[in-house]
N, C-alpha and C. Protein backbone atom coordinates (compact mmCIF):
# COMPACT_ATOMS: atom_id res chain seq x y z
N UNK A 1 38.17 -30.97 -66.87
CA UNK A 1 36.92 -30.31 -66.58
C UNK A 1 37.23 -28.90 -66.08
N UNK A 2 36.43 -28.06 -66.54
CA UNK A 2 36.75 -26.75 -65.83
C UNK A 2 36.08 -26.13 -64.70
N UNK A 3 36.97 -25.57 -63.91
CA UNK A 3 36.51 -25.20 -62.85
C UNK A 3 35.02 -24.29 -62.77
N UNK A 4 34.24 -24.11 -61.87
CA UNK A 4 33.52 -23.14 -61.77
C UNK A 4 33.62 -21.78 -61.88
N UNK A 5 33.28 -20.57 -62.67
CA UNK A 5 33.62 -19.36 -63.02
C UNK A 5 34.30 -18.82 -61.04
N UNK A 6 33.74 -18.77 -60.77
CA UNK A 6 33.83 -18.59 -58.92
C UNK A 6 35.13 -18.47 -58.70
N UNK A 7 35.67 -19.81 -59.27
CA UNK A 7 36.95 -20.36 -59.02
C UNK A 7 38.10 -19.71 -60.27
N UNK A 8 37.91 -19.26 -61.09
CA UNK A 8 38.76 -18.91 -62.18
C UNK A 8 39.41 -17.74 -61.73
N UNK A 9 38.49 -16.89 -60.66
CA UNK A 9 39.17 -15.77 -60.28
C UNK A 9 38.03 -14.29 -61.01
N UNK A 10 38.67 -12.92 -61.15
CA UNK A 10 37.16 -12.15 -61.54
C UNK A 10 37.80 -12.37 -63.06
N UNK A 11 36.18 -11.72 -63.67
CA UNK A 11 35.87 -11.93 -65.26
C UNK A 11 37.38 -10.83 -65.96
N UNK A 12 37.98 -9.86 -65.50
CA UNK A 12 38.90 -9.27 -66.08
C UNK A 12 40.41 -9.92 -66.11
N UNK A 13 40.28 -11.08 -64.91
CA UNK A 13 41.63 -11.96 -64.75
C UNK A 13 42.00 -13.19 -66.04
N UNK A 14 42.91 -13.14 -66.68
CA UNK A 14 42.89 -13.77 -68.22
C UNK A 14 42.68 -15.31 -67.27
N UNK A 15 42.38 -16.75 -68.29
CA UNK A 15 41.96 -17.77 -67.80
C UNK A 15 42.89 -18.38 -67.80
N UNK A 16 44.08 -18.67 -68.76
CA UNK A 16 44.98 -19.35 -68.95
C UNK A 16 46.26 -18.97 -68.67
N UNK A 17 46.94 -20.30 -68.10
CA UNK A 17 47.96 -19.86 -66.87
C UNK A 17 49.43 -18.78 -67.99
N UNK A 18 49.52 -19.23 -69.34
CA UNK A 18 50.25 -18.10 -69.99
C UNK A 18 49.93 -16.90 -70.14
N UNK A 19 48.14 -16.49 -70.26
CA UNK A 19 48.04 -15.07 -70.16
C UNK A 19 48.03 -14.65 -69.01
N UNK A 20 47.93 -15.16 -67.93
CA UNK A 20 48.12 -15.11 -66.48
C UNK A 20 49.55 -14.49 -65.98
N UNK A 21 50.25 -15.10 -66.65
CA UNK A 21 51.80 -14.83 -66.73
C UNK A 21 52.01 -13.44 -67.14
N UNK A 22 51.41 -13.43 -68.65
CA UNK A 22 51.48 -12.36 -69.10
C UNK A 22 51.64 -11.12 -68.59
N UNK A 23 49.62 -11.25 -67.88
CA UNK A 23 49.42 -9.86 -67.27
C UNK A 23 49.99 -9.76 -66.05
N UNK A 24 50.71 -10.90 -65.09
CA UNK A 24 51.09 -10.49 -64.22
C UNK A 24 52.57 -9.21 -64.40
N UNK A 25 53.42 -10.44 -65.34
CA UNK A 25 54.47 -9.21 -65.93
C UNK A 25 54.21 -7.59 -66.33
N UNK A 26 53.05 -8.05 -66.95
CA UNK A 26 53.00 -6.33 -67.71
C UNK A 26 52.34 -5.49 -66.56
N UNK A 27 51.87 -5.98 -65.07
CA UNK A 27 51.89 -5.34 -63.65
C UNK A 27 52.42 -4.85 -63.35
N UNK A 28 53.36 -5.78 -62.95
CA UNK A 28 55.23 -6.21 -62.55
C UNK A 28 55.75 -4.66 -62.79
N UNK A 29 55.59 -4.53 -64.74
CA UNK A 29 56.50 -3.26 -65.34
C UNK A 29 55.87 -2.04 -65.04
N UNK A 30 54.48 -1.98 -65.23
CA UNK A 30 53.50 -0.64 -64.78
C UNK A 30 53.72 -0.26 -63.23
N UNK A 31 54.19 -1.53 -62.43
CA UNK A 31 54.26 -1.20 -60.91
C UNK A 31 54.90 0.06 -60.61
N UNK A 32 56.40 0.20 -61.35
CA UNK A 32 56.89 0.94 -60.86
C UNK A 32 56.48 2.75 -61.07
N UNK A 33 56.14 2.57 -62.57
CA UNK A 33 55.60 4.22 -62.61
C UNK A 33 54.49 4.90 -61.57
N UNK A 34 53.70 2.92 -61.25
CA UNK A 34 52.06 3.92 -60.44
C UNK A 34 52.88 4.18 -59.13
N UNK A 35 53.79 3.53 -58.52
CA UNK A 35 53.99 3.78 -57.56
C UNK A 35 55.12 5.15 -57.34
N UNK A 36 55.68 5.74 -58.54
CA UNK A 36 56.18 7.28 -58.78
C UNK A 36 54.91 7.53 -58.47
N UNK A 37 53.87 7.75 -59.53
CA UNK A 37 52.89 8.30 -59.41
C UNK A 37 52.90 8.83 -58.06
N UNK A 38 52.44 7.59 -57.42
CA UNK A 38 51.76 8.25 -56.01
C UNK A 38 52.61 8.46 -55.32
N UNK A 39 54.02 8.57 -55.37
CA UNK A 39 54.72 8.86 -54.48
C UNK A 39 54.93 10.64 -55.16
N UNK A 40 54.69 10.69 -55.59
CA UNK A 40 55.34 11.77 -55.80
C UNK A 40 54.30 13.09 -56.65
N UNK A 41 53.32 12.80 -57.21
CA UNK A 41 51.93 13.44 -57.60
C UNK A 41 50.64 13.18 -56.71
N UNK A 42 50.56 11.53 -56.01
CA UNK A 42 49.41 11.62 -55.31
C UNK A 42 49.71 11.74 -54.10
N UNK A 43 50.71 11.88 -53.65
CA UNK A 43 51.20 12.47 -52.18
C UNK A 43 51.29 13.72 -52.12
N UNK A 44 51.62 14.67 -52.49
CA UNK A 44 51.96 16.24 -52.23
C UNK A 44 50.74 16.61 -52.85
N UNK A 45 49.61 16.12 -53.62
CA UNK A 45 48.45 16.80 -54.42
C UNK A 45 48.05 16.52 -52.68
N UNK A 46 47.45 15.45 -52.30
CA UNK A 46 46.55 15.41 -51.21
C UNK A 46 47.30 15.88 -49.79
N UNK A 47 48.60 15.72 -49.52
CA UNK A 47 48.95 16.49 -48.31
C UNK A 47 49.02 18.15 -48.66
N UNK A 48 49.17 19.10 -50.48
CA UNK A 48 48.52 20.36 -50.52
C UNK A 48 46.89 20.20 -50.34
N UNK A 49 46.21 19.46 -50.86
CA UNK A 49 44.26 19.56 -50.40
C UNK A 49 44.58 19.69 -48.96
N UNK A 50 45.02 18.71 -48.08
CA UNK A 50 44.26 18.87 -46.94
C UNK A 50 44.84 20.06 -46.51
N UNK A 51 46.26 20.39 -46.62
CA UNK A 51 46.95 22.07 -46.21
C UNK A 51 46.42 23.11 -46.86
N UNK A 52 45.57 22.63 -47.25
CA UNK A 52 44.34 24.06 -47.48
C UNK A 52 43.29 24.11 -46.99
N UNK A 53 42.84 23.20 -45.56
CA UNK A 53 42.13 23.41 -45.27
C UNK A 53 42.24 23.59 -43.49
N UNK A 54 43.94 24.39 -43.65
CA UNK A 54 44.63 24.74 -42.20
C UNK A 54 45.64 25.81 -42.29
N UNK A 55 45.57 26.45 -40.96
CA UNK A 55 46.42 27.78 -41.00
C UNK A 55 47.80 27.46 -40.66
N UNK A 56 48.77 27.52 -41.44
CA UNK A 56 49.84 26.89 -41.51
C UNK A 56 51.18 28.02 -41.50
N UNK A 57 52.15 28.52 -40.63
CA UNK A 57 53.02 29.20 -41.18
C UNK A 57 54.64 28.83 -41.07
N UNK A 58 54.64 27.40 -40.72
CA UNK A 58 55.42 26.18 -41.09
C UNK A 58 56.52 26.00 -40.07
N UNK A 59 56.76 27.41 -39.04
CA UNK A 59 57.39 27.48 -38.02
C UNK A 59 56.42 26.99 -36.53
N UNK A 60 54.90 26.79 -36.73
CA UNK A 60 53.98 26.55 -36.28
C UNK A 60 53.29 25.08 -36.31
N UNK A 61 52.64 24.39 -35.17
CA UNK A 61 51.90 23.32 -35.51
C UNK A 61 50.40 23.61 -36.61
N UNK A 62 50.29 22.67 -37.98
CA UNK A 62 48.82 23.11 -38.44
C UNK A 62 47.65 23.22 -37.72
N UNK A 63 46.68 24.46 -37.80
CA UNK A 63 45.47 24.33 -37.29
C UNK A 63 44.21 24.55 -38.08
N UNK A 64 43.63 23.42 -38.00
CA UNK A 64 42.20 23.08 -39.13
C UNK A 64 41.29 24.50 -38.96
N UNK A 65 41.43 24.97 -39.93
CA UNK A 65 40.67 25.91 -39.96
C UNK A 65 39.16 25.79 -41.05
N UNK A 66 39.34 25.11 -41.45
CA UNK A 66 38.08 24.46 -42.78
C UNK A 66 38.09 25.50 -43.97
N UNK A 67 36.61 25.61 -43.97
CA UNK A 67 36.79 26.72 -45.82
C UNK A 67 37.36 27.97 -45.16
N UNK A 68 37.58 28.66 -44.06
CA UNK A 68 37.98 30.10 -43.94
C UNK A 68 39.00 30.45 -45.06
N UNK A 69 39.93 30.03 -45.00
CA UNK A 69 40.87 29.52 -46.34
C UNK A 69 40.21 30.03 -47.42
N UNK A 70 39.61 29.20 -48.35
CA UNK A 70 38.75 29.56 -49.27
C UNK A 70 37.83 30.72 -49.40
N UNK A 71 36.96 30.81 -48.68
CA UNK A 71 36.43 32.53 -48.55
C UNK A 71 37.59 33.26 -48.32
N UNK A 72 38.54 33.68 -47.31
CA UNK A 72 38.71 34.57 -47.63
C UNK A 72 39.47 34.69 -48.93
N UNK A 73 40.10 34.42 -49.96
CA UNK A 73 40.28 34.00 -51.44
C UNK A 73 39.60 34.34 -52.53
N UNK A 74 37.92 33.74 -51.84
CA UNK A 74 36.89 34.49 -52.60
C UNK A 74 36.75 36.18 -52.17
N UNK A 75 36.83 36.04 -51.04
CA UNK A 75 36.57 37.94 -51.70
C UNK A 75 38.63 38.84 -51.77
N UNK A 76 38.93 38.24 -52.00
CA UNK A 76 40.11 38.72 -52.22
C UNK A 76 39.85 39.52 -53.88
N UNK A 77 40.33 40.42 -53.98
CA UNK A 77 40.54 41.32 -55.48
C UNK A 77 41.41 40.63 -56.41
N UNK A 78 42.85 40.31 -55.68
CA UNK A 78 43.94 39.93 -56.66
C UNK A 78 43.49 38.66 -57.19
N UNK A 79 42.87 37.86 -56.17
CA UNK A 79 42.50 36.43 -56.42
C UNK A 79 41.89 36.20 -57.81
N UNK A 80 40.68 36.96 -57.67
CA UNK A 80 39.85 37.02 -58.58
C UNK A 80 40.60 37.76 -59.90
N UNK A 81 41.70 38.81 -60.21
CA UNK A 81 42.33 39.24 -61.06
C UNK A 81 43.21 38.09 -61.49
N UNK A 82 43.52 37.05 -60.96
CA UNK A 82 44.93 36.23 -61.44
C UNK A 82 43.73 35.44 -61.80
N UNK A 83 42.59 34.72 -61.30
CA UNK A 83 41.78 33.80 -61.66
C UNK A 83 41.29 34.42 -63.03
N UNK A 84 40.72 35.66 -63.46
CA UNK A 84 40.30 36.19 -65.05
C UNK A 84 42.18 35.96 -66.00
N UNK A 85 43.12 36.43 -65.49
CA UNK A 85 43.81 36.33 -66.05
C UNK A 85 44.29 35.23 -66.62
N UNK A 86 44.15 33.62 -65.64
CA UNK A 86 44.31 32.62 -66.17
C UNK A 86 43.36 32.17 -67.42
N UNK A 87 42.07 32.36 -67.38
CA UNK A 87 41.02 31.95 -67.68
C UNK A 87 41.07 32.93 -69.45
N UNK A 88 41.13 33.95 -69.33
CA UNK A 88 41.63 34.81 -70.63
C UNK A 88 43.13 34.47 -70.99
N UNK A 89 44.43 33.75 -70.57
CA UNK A 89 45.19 33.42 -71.16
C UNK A 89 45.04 32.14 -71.80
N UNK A 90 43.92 31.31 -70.96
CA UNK A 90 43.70 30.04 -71.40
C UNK A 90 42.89 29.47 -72.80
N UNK A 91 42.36 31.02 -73.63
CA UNK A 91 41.44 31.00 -74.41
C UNK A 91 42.72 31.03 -75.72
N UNK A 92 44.33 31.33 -75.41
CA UNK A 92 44.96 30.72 -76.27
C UNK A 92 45.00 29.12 -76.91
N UNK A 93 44.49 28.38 -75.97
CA UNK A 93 44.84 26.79 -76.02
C UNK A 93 44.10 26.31 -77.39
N UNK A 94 42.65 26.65 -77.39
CA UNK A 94 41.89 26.40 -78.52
C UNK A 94 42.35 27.10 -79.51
N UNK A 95 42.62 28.20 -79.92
CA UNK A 95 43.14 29.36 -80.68
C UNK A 95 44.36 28.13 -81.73
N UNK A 96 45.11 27.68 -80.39
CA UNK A 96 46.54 27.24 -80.83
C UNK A 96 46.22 25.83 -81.50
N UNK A 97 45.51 25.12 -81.18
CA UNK A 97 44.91 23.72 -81.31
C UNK A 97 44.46 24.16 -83.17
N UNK A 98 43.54 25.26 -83.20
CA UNK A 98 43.10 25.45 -84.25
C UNK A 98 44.00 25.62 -85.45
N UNK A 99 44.61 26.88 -85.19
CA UNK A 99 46.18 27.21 -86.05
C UNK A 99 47.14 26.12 -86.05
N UNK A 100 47.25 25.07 -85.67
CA UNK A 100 48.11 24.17 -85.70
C UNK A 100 47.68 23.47 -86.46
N UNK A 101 46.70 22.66 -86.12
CA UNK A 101 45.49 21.45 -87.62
C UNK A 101 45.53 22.55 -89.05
N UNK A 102 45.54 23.49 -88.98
CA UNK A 102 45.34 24.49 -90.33
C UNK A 102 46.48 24.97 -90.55
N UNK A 103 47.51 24.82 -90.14
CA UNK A 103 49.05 24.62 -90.70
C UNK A 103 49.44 23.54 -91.08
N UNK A 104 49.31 22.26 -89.86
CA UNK A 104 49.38 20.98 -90.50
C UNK A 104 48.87 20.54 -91.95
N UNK A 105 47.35 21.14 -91.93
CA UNK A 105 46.86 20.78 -93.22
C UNK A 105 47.78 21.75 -93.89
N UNK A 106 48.21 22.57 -94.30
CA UNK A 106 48.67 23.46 -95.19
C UNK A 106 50.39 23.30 -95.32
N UNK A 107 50.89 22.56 -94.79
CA UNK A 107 52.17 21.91 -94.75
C UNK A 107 52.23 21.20 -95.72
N UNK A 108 50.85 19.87 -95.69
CA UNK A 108 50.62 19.09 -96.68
C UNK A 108 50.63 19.45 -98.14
N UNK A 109 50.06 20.55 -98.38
CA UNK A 109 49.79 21.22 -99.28
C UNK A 109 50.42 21.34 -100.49
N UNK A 110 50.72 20.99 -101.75
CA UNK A 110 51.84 21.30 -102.72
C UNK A 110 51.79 22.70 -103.46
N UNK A 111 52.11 23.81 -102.29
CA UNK A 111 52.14 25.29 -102.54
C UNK A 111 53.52 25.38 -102.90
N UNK A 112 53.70 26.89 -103.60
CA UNK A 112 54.64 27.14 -104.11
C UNK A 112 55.91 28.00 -102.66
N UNK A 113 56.60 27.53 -101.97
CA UNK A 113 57.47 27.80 -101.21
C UNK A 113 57.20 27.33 -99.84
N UNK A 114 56.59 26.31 -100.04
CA UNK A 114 56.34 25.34 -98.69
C UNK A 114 57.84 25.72 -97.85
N UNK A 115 59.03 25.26 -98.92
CA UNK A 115 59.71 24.94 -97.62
C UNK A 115 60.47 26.21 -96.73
N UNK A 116 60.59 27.29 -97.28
CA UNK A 116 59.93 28.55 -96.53
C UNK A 116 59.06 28.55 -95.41
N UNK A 117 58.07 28.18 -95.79
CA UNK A 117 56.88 28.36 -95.10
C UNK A 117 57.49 26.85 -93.73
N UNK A 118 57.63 25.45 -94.07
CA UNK A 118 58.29 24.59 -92.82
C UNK A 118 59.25 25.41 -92.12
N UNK A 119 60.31 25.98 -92.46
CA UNK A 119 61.92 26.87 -91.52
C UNK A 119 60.65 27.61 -90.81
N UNK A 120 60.03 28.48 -91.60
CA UNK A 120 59.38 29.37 -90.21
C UNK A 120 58.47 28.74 -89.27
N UNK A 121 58.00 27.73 -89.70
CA UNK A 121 57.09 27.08 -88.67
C UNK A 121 57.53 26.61 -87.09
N UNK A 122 58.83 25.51 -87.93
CA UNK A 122 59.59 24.76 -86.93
C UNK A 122 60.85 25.89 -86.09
N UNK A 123 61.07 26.93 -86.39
CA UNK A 123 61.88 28.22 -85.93
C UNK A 123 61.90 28.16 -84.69
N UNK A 124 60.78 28.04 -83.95
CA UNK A 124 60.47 28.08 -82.43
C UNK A 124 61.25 26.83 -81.92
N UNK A 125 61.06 25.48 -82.59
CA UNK A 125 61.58 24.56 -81.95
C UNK A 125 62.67 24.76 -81.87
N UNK A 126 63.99 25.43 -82.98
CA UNK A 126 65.16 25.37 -82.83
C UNK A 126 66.01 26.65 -82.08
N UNK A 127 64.61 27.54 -81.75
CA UNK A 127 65.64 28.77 -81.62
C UNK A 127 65.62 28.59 -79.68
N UNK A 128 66.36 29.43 -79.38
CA UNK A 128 66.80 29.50 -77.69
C UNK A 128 65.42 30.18 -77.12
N UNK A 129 64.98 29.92 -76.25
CA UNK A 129 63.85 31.23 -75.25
C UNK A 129 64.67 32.23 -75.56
N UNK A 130 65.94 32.52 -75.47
CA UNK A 130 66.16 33.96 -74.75
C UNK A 130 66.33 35.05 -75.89
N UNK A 131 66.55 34.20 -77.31
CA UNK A 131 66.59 34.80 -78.60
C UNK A 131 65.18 34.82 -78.68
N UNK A 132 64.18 34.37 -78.43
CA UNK A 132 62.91 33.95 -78.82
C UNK A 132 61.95 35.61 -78.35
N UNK A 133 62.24 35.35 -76.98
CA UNK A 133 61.82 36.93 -76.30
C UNK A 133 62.27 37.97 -76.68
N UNK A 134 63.97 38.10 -77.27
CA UNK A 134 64.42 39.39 -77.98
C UNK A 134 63.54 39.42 -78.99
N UNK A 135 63.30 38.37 -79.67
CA UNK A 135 62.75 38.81 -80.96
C UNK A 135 61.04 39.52 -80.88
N UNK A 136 60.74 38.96 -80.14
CA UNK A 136 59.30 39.69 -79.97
C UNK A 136 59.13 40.29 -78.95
N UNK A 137 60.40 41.10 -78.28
CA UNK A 137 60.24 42.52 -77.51
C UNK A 137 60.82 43.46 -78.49
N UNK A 138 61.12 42.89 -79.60
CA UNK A 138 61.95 43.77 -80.86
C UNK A 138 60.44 44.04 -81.84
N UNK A 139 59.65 42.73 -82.01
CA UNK A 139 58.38 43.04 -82.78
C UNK A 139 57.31 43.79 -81.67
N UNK A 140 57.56 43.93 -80.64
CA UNK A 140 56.30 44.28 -80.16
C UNK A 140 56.80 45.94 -79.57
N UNK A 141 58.01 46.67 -79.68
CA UNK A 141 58.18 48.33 -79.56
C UNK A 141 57.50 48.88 -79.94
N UNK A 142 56.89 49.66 -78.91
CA UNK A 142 55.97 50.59 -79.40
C UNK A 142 56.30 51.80 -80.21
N UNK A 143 58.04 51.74 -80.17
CA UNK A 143 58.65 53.05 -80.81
C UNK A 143 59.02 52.39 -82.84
N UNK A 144 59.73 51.25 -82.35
CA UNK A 144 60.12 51.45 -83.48
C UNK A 144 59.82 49.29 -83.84
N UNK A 145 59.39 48.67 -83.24
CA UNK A 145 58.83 47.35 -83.49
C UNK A 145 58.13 46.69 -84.96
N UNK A 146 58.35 45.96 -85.47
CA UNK A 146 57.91 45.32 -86.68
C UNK A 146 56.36 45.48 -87.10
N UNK A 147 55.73 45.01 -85.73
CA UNK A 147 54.29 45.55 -85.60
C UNK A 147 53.37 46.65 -85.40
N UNK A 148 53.82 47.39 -85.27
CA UNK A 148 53.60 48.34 -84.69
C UNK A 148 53.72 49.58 -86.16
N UNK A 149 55.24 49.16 -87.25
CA UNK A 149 55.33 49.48 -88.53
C UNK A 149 54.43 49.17 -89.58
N UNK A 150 53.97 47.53 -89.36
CA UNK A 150 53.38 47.52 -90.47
C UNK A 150 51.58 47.58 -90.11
N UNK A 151 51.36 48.34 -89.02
CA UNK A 151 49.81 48.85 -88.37
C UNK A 151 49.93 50.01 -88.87
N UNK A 152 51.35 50.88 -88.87
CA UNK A 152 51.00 52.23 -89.66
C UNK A 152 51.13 52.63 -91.24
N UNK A 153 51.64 51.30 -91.63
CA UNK A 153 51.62 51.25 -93.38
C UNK A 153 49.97 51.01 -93.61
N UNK A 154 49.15 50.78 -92.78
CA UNK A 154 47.42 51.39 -93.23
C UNK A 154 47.27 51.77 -92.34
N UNK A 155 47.93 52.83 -91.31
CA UNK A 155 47.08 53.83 -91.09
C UNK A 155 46.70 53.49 -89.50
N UNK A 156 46.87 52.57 -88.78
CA UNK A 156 46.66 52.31 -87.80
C UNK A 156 48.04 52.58 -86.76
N UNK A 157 47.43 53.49 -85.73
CA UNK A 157 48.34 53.89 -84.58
C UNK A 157 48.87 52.58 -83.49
N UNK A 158 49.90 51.62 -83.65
CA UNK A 158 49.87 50.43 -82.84
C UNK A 158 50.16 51.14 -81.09
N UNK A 159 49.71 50.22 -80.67
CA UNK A 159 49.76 50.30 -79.23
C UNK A 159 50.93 49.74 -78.63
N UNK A 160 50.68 50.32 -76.97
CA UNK A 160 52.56 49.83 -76.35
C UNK A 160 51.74 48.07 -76.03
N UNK A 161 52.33 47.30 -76.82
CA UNK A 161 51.95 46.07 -76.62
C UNK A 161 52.05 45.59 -75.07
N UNK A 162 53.32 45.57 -74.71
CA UNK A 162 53.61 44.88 -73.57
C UNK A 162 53.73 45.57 -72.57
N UNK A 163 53.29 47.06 -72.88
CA UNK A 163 53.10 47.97 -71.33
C UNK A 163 51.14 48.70 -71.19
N UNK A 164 50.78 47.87 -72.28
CA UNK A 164 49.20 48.26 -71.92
C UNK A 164 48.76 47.17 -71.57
N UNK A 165 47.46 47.28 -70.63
CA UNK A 165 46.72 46.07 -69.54
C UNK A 165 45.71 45.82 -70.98
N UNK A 166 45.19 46.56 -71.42
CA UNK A 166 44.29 45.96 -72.42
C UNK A 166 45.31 44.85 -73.80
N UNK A 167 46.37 45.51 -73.98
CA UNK A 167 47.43 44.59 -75.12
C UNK A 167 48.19 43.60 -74.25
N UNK A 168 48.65 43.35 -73.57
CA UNK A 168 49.83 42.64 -72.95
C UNK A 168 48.79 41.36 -72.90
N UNK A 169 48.24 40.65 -72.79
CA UNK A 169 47.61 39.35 -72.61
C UNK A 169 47.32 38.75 -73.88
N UNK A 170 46.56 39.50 -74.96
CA UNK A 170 46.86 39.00 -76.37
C UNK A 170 48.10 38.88 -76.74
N UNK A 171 49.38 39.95 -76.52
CA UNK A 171 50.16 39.37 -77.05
C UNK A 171 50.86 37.93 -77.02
N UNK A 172 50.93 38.03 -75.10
CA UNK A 172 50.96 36.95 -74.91
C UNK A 172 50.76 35.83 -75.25
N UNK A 173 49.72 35.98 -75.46
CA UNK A 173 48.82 34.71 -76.09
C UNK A 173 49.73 34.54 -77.57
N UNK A 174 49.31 35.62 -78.59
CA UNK A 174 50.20 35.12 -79.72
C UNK A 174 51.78 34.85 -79.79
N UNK A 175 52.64 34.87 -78.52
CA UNK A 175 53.68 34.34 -78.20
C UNK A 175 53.32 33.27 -78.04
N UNK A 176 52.53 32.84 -77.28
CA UNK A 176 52.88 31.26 -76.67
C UNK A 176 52.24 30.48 -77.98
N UNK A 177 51.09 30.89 -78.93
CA UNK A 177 50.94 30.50 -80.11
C UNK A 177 51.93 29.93 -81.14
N UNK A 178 52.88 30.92 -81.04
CA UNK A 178 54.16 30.97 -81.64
C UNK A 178 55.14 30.58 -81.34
N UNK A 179 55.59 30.42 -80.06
CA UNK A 179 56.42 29.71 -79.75
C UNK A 179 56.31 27.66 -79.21
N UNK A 180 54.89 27.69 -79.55
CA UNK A 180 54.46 26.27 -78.91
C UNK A 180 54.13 25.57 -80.20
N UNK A 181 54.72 25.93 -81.05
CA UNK A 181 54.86 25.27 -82.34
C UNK A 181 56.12 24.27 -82.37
């Protein structure tokens, strides 16, 4: 006879003492990552929350200061300059998401020099950062750079990419495009 639901334990607990087994094991194995987890992401996330909401200069005992913290932040200048800056570098992510599905599809493709077209794709994965940055502080010279050449084969004056405030963040962006392939 079977017990009363009451008694089986809650509706997400399996009924039978082998799936019982089961899910206890597959606990058992998950135990150890949740407990990285929180040792080590949900501990320093919430002991930084609450140390932001105290004046701290670490040679000192903390003192709760509440949002002062936060306002002054908000009217800070730089604050607000690194906060646009994140927020305009971040408009790469979709950009990259997009160009990636429309390469993927075009990988597929039975074009004539695909595999051309794969070496340059996958390039980023194999090449070093530090070759990676020569190469596009070499494309991005404002004197004598790849880009900058083929802007004046029609006629267009290229800009100092990586020493103008209006260029240096796009480029960026089409680096990390390019290299997050």
């Amino acid at each position: 006879m079977a017990l009363p639901h009451r008694l089986n334990g809650p509706s997400w607990w399996p009924r039978s003492r082998m799936k019982r087994n089961e899910a206890l094991w597959g606990y058992l194995f998950v135990l150890p990552l949740f407990l990285g987890f929180l040792l080590f992401l949900g501990g320093p996330l919430l002991a930084s929350l609450v140390l932001s909401f105290m004046k701290w200069d670490i040679l000192s005992a903390p003192q709760w200061v509440g949002a002062a913290n936060y306002v002054e932040l908000a009217g800070d200048e730089i604050v607000g300059r690194a906060f646009y800056n994140t927020v305009f570098l971040m408009l790469g992510i979709p950009a990259g998401i997009m160009l990636s599905l429309l390469l993927a599809m075009a990988m597929n493709q039975p074009i004539r020099g695909i595999a051309a077209f794969r070496v340059i794709y996958f390039l980023p994965v194999i090449s070093s950062i530090a070759a990676v940055a020569l190469l596009w502080r070499w494309i991005y010279n404002p004197q004598f750079g790849l880009l900058n050449y083929m802007l004046g084969l029609v006629g267009i004056p290229g800009p100092d990419w990586l020493g103008s405030t209006a260029w240096a963040k796009p480029a960026l962006i089409l680096m990390g495009i390019w290299g997050a392939r």
